[in-house]
C-alpha atoms as a PDB file:
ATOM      1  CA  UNK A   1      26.034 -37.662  -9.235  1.00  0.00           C
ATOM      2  CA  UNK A   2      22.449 -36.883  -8.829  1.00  0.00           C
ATOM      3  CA  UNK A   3      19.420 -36.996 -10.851  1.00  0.00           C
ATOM      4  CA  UNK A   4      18.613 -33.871 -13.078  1.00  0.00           C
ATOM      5  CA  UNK A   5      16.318 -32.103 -10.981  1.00  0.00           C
ATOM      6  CA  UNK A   6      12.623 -30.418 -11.692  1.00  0.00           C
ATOM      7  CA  UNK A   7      14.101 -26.942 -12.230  1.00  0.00           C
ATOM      8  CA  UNK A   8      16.580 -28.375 -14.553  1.00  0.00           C
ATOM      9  CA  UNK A   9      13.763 -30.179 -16.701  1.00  0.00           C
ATOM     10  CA  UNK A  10      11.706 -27.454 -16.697  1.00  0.00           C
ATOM     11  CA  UNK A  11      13.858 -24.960 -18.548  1.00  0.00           C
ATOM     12  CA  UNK A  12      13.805 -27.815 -21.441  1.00  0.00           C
ATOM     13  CA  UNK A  13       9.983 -27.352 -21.957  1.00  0.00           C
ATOM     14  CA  UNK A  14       8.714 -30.356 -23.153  1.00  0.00           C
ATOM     15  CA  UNK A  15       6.263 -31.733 -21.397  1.00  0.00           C
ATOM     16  CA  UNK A  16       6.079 -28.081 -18.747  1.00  0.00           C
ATOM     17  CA  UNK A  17       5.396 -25.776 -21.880  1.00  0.00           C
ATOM     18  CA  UNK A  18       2.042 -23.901 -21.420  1.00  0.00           C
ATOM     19  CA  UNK A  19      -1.497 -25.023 -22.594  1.00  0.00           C
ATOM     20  CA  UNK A  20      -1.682 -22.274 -25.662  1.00  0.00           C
ATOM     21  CA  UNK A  21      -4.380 -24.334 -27.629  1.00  0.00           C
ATOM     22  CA  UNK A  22      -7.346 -22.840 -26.406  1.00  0.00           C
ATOM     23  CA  UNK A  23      -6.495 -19.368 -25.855  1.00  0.00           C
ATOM     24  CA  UNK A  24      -7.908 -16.410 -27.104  1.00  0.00           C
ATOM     25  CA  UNK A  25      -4.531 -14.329 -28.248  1.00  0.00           C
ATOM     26  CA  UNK A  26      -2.352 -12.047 -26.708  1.00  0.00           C
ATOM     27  CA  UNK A  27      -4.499  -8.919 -24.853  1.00  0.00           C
ATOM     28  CA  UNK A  28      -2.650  -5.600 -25.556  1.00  0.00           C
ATOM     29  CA  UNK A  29      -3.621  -2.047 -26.194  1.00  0.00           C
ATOM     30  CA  UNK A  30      -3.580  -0.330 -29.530  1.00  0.00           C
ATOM     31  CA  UNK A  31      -0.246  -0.250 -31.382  1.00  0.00           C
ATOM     32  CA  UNK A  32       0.614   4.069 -30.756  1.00  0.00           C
ATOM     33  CA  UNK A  33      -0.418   5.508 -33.606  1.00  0.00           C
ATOM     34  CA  UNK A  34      -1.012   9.356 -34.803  1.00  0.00           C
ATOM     35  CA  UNK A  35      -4.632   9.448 -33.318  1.00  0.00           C
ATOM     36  CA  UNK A  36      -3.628   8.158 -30.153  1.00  0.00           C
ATOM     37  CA  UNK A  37      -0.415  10.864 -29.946  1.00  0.00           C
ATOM     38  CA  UNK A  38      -2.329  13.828 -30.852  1.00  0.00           C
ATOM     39  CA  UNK A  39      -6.227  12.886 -30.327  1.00  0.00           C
ATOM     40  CA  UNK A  40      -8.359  10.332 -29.493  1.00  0.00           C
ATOM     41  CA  UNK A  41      -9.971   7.114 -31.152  1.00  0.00           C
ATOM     42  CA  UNK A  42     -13.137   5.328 -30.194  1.00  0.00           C
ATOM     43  CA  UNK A  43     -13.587   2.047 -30.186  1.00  0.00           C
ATOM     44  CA  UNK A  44     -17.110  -0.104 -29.381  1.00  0.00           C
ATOM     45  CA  UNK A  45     -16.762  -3.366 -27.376  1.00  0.00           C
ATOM     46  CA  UNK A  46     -18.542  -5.838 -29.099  1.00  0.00           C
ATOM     47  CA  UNK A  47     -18.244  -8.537 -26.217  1.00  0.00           C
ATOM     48  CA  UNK A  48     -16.558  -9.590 -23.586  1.00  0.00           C
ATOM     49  CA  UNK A  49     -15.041 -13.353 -22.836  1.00  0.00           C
ATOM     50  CA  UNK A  50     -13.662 -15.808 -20.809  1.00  0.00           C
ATOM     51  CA  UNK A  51      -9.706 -16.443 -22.089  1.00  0.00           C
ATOM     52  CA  UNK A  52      -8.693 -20.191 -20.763  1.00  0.00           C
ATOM     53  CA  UNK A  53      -5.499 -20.105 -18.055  1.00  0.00           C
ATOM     54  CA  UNK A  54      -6.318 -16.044 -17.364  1.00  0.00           C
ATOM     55  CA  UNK A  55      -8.285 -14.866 -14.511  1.00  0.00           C
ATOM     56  CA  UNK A  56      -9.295 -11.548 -15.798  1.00  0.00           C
ATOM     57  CA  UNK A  57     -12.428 -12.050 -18.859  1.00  0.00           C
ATOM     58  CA  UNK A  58     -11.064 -10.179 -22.188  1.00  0.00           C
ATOM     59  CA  UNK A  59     -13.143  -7.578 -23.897  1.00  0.00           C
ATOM     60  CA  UNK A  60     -13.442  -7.519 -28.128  1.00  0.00           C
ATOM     61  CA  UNK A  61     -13.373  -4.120 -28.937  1.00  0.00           C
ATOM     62  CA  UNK A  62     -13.642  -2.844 -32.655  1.00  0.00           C
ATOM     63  CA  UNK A  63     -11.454   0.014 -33.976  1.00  0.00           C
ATOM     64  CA  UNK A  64     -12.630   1.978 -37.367  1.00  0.00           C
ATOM     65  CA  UNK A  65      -9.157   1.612 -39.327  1.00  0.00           C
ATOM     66  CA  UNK A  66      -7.536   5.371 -39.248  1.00  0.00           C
ATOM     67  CA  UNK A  67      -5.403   4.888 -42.637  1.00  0.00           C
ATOM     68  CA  UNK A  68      -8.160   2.346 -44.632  1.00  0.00           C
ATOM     69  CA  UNK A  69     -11.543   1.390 -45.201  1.00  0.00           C
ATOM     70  CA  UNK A  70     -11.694  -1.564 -42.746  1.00  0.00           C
ATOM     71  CA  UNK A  71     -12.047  -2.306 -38.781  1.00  0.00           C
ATOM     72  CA  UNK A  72      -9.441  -3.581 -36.774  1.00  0.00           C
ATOM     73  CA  UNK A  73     -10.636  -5.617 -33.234  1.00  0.00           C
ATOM     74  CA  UNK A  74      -8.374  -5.649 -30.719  1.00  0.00           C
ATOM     75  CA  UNK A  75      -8.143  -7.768 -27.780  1.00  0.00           C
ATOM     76  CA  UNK A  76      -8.148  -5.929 -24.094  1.00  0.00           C
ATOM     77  CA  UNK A  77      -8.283  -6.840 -20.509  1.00  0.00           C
ATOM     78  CA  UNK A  78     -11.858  -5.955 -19.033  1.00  0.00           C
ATOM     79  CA  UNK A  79     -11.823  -3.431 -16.898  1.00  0.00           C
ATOM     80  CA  UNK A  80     -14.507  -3.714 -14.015  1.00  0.00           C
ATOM     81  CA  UNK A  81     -17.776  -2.234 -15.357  1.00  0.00           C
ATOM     82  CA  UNK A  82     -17.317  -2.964 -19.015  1.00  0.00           C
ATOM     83  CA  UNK A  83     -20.105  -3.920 -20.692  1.00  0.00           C
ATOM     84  CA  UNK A  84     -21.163  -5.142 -24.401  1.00  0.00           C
ATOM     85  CA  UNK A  85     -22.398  -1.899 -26.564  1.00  0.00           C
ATOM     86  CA  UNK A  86     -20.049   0.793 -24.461  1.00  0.00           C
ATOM     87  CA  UNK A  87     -17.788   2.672 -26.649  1.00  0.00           C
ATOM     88  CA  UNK A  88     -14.027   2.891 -25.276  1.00  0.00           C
ATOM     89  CA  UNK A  89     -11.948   6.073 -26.612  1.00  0.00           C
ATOM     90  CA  UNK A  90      -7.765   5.706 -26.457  1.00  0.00           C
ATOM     91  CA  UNK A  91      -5.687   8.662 -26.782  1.00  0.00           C
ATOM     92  CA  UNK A  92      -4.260  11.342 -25.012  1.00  0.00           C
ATOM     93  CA  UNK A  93      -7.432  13.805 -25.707  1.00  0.00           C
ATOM     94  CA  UNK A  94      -9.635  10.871 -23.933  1.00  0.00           C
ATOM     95  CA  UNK A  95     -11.934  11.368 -21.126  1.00  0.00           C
ATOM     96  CA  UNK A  96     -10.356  10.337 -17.613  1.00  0.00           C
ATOM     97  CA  UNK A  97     -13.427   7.549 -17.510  1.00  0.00           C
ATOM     98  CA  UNK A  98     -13.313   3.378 -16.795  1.00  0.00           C
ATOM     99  CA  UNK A  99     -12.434   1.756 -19.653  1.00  0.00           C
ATOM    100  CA  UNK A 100     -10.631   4.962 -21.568  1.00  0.00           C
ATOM    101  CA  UNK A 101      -6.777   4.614 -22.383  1.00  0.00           C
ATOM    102  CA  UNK A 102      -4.269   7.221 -21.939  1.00  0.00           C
ATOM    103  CA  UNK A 103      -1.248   8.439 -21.219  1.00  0.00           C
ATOM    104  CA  UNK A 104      -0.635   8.147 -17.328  1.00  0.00           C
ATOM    105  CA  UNK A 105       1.141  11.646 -17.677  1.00  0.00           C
ATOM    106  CA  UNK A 106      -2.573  13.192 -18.583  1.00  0.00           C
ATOM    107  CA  UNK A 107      -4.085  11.586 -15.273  1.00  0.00           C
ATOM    108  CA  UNK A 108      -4.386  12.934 -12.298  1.00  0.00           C
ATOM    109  CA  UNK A 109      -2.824  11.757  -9.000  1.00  0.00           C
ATOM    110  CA  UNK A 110      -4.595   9.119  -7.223  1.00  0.00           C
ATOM    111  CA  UNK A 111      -5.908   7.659 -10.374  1.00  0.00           C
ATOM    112  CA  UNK A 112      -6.567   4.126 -10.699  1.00  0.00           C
ATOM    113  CA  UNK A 113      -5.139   2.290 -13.748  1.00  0.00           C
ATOM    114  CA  UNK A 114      -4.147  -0.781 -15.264  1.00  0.00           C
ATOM    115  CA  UNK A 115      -2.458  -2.388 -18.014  1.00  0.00           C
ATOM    116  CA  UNK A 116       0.165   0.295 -17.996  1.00  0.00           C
ATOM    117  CA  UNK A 117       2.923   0.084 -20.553  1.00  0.00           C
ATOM    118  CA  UNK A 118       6.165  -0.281 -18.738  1.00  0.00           C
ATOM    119  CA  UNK A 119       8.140   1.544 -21.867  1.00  0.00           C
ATOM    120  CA  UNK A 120       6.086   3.328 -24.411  1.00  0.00           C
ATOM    121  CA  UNK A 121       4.567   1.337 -27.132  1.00  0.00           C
ATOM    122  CA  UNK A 122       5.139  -1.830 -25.521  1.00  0.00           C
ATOM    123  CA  UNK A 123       1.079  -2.367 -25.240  1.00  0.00           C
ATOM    124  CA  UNK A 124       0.800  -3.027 -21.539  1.00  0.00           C
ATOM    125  CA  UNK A 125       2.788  -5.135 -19.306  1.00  0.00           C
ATOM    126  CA  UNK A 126       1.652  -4.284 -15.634  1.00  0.00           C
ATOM    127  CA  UNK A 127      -1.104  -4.407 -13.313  1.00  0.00           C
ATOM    128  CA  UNK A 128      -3.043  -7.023 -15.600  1.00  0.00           C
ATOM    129  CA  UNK A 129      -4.533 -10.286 -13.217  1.00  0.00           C
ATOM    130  CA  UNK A 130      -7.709  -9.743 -12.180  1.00  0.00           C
ATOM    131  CA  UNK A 131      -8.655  -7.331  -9.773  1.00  0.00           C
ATOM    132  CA  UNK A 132      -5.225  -5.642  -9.784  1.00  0.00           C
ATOM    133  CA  UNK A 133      -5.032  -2.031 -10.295  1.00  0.00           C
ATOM    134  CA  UNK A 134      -1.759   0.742  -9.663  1.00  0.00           C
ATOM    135  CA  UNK A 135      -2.163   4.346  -8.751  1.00  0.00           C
ATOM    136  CA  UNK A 136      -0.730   7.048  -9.832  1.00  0.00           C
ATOM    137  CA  UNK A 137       1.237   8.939  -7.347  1.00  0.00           C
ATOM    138  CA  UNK A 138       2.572  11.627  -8.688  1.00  0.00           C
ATOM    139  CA  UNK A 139       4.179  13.687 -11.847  1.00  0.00           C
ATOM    140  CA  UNK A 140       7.467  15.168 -12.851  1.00  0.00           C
ATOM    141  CA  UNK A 141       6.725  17.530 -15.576  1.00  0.00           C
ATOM    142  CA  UNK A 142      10.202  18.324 -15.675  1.00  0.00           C
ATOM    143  CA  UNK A 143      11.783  15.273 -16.537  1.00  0.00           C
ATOM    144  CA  UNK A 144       8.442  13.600 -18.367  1.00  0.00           C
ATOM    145  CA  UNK A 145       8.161  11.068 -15.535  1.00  0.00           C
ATOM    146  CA  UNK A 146       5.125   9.605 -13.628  1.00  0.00           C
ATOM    147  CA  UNK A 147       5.452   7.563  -9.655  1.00  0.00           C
ATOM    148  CA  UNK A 148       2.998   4.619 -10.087  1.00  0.00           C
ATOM    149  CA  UNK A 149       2.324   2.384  -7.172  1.00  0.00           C
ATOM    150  CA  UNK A 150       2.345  -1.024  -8.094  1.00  0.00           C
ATOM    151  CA  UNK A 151      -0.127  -4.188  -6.796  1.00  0.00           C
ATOM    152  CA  UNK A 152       2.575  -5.242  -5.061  1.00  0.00           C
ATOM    153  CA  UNK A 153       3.430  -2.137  -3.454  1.00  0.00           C
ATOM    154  CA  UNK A 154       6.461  -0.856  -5.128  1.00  0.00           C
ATOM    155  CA  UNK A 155       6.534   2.684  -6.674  1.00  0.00           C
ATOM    156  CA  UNK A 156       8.221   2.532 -10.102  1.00  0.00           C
ATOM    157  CA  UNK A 157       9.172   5.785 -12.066  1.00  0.00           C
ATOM    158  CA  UNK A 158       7.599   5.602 -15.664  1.00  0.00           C
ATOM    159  CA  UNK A 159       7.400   7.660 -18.438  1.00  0.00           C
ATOM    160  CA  UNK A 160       4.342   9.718 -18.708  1.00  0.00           C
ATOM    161  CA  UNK A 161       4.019   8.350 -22.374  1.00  0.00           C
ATOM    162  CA  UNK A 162       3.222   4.937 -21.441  1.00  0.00           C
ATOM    163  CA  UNK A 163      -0.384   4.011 -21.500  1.00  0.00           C
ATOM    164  CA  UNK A 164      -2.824   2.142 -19.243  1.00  0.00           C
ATOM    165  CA  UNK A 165      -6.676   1.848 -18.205  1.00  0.00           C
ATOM    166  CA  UNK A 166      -8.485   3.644 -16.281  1.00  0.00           C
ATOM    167  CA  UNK A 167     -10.435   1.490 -13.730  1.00  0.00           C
ATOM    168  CA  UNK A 168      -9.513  -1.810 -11.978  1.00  0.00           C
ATOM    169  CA  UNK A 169      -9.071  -5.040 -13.895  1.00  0.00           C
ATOM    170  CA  UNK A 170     -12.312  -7.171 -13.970  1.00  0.00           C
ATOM    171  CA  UNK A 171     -12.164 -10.635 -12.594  1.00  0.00           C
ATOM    172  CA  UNK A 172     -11.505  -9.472  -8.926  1.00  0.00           C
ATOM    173  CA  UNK A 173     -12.495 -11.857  -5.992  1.00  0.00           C
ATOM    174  CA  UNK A 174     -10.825 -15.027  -7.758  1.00  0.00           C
ATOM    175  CA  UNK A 175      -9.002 -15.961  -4.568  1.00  0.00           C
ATOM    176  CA  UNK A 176     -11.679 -15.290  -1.967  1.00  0.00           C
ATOM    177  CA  UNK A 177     -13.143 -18.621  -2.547  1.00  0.00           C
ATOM    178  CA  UNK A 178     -11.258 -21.416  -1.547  1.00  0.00           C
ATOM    179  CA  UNK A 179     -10.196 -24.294  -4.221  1.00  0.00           C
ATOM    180  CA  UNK A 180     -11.497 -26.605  -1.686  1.00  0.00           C
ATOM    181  CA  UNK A 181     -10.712 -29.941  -3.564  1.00  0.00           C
ATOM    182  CA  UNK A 182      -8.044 -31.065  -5.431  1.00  0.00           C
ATOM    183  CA  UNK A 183      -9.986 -32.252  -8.464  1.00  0.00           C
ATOM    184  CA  UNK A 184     -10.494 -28.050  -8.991  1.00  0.00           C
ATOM    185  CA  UNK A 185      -6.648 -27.336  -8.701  1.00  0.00           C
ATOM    186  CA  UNK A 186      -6.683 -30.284 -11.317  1.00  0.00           C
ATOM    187  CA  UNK A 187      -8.919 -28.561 -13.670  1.00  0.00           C
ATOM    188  CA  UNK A 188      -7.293 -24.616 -13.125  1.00  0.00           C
ATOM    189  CA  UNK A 189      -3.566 -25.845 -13.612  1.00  0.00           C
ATOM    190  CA  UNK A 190      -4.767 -28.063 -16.767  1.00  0.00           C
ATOM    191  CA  UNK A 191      -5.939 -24.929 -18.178  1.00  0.00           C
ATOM    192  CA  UNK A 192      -2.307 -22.970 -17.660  1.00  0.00           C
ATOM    193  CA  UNK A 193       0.563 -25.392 -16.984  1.00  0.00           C
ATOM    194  CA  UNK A 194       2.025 -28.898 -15.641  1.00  0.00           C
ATOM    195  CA  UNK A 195       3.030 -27.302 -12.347  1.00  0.00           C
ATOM    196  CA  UNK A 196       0.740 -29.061 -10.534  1.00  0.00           C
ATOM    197  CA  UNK A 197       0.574 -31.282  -8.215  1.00  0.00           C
ATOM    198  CA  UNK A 198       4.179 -30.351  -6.721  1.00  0.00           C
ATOM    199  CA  UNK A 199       6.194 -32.730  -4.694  1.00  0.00           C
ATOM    200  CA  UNK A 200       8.043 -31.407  -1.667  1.00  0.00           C
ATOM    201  CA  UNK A 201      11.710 -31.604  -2.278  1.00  0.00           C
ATOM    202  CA  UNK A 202      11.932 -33.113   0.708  1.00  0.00           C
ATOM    203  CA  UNK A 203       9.899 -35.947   0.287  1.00  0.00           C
ATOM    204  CA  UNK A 204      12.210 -36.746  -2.176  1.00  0.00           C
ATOM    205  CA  UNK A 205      15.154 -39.186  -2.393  1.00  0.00           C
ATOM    206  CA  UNK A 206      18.792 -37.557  -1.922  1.00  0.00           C
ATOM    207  CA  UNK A 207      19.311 -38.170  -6.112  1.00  0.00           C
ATOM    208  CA  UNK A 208      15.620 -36.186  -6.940  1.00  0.00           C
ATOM    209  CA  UNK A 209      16.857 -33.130  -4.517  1.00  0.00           C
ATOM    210  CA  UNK A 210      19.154 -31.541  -3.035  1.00  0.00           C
ATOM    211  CA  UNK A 211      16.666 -31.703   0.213  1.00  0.00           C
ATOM    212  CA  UNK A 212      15.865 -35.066  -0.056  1.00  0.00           C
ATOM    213  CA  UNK A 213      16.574 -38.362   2.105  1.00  0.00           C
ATOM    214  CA  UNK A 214      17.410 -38.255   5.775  1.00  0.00           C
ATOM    215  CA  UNK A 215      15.019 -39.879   8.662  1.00  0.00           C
ATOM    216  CA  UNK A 216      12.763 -37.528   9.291  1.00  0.00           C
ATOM    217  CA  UNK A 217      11.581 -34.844   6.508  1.00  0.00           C
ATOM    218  CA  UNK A 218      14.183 -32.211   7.068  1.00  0.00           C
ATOM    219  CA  UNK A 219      16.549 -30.140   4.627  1.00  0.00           C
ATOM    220  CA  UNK A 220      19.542 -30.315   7.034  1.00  0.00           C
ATOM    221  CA  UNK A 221      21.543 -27.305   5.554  1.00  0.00           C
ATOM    222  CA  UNK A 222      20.481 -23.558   5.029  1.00  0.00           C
ATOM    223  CA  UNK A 223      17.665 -23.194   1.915  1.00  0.00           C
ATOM    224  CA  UNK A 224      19.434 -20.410   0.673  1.00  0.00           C
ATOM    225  CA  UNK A 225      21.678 -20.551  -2.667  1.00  0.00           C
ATOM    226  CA  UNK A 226      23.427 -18.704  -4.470  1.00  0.00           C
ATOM    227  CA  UNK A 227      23.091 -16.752  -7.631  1.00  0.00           C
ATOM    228  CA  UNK A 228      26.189 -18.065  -9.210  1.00  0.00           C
ATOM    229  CA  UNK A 229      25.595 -22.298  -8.156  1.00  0.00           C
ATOM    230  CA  UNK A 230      25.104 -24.779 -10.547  1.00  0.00           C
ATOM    231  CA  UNK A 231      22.078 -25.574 -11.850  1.00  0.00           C
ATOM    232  CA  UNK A 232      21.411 -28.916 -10.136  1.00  0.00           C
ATOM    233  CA  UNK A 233      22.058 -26.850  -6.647  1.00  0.00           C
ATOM    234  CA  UNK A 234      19.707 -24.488  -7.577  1.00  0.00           C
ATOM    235  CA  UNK A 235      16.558 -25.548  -5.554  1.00  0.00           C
ATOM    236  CA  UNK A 236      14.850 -23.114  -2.399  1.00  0.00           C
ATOM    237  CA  UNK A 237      15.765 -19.387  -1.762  1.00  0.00           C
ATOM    238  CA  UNK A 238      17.595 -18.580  -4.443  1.00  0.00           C
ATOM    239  CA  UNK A 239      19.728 -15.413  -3.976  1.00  0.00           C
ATOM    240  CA  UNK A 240      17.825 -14.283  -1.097  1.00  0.00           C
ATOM    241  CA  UNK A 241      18.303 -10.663  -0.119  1.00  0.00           C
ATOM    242  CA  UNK A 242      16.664 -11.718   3.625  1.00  0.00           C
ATOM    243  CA  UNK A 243      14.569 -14.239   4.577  1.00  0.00           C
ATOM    244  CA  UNK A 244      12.215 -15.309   7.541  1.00  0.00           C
ATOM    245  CA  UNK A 245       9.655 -13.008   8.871  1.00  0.00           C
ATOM    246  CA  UNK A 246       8.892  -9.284   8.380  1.00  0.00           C
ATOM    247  CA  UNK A 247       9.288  -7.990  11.749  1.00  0.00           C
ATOM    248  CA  UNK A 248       8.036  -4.385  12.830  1.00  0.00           C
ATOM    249  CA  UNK A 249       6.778  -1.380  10.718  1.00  0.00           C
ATOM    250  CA  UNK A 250       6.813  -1.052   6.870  1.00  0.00           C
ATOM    251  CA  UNK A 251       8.747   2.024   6.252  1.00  0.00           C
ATOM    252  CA  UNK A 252       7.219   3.871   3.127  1.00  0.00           C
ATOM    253  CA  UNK A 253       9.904   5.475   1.022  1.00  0.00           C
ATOM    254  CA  UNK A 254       8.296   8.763  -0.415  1.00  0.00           C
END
């Protein structure tokens, strides 16, 4: 019998939970209401800050109440160009400018948009981490669809209800500078997680890993693993579909 392994000790929590103490609150767009369905609200962003463990800066943005006599602030991702003092209108009547939410089935193709809500209402789920963006590819007006590319360059059929900005997330560039040194990994994963630093599973003894022990660092069976193995198997490609290299030509499926 081995030892339990890090993935196994990781799906306790404990000590891996995230570093919530600091943060500034969950970032969503307005919950749908009956100006955003048939209108438009404006909104002013009163500023715009750093959230600890997120790449993308936040903006504050303050909502006259529709229903009472009050003003509601609501948290957003920046979207590149944002500034303190710009008003922000959500709603399908909105302007296609930066920083306006709306329906993806009111843009037009090409658009690009972020935060998009992957069902509607659900506030925005995609395209969030700094400098990310989708496009919009196209429209079914029959079926009340929308084709959105995604940053990672998968096209995903949405309903033209769901929301998102218009513009690029702010924050872009984070990974064009180099860490450099480990005592700044040190300081970015204290901020999110304990997932860092990560020892090599086979620089490990045979009882830590399934890939450790052996002279000379080597895993000595295939990294793949099933879906369906236990959990203390469950280290390296796990259910690949393929590995190794991508060879050749991306085909594009239209």
């Amino acid at each position: 019998m081995g030892r339990v392994i890090r993935s196994q000790r990781k799906g306790a929590g404990s000590i891996f939970t995230s570093r919530t103490h600091r943060r500034k609150g969950a970032a969503k767009l307005r919950a749908v209401d009956y100006s955003e369905r048939h209108g438009y609200i404006r909104g002013l962003v009163k500023e715009i800050i750093h959230d600890p463990g997120r790449g993308a800066p936040l903006a504050k943005v303050q909502f006259r109440d529709p229903y009472r006599f009050k003003t509601r602030t609501e948290l957003f991702i920046a979207t590149e160009g944002m500034y303190t003092g710009q008003f922000v209108y959500c709603g399908k009547k909105a302007q296609l400018v930066v920083g306006n939410t709306l329906p993806i089935g009111e843009m037009p193709e090409g658009t690009i948009v972020s935060n998009i809500e992957e069902k509607p209402g659900d506030r925005g789920s995609l395209a969030r981490t700094s400098g990310n963006y989708a496009t919009i590819i196209g429209h079914n007006h029959d079926e009340g669809v929308t084709r959105v590319k995604l940053p990672s360059g998968n096209k995903k059929v949405l309903k033209s209800a769901c929301r998102g900005t218009v513009g690029i997330v702010a924050g872009g560039g984070r990974i064009d500078k180099p860490l450099l040194k480990a005592g700044r990994a040190f300081f970015k994963f204290r901020a999110k997680r304990n997932s860092w630093p990560k020892t090599r599973g086979v620089a490990m003894n045979p009882v830590d890993s399934p890939f450790g022990g052996g002279n000379h660092q080597h895993i000595g069976h295939a990294s793949t693993i099933a879906r369906s193995a236990v959990p203390g198997q469950k280290t390296g490609l796990i259910a690949a579909r393929r590995t190794g290299l991508l060879r050749g030509t991306k085909k594009l499926k239209e």
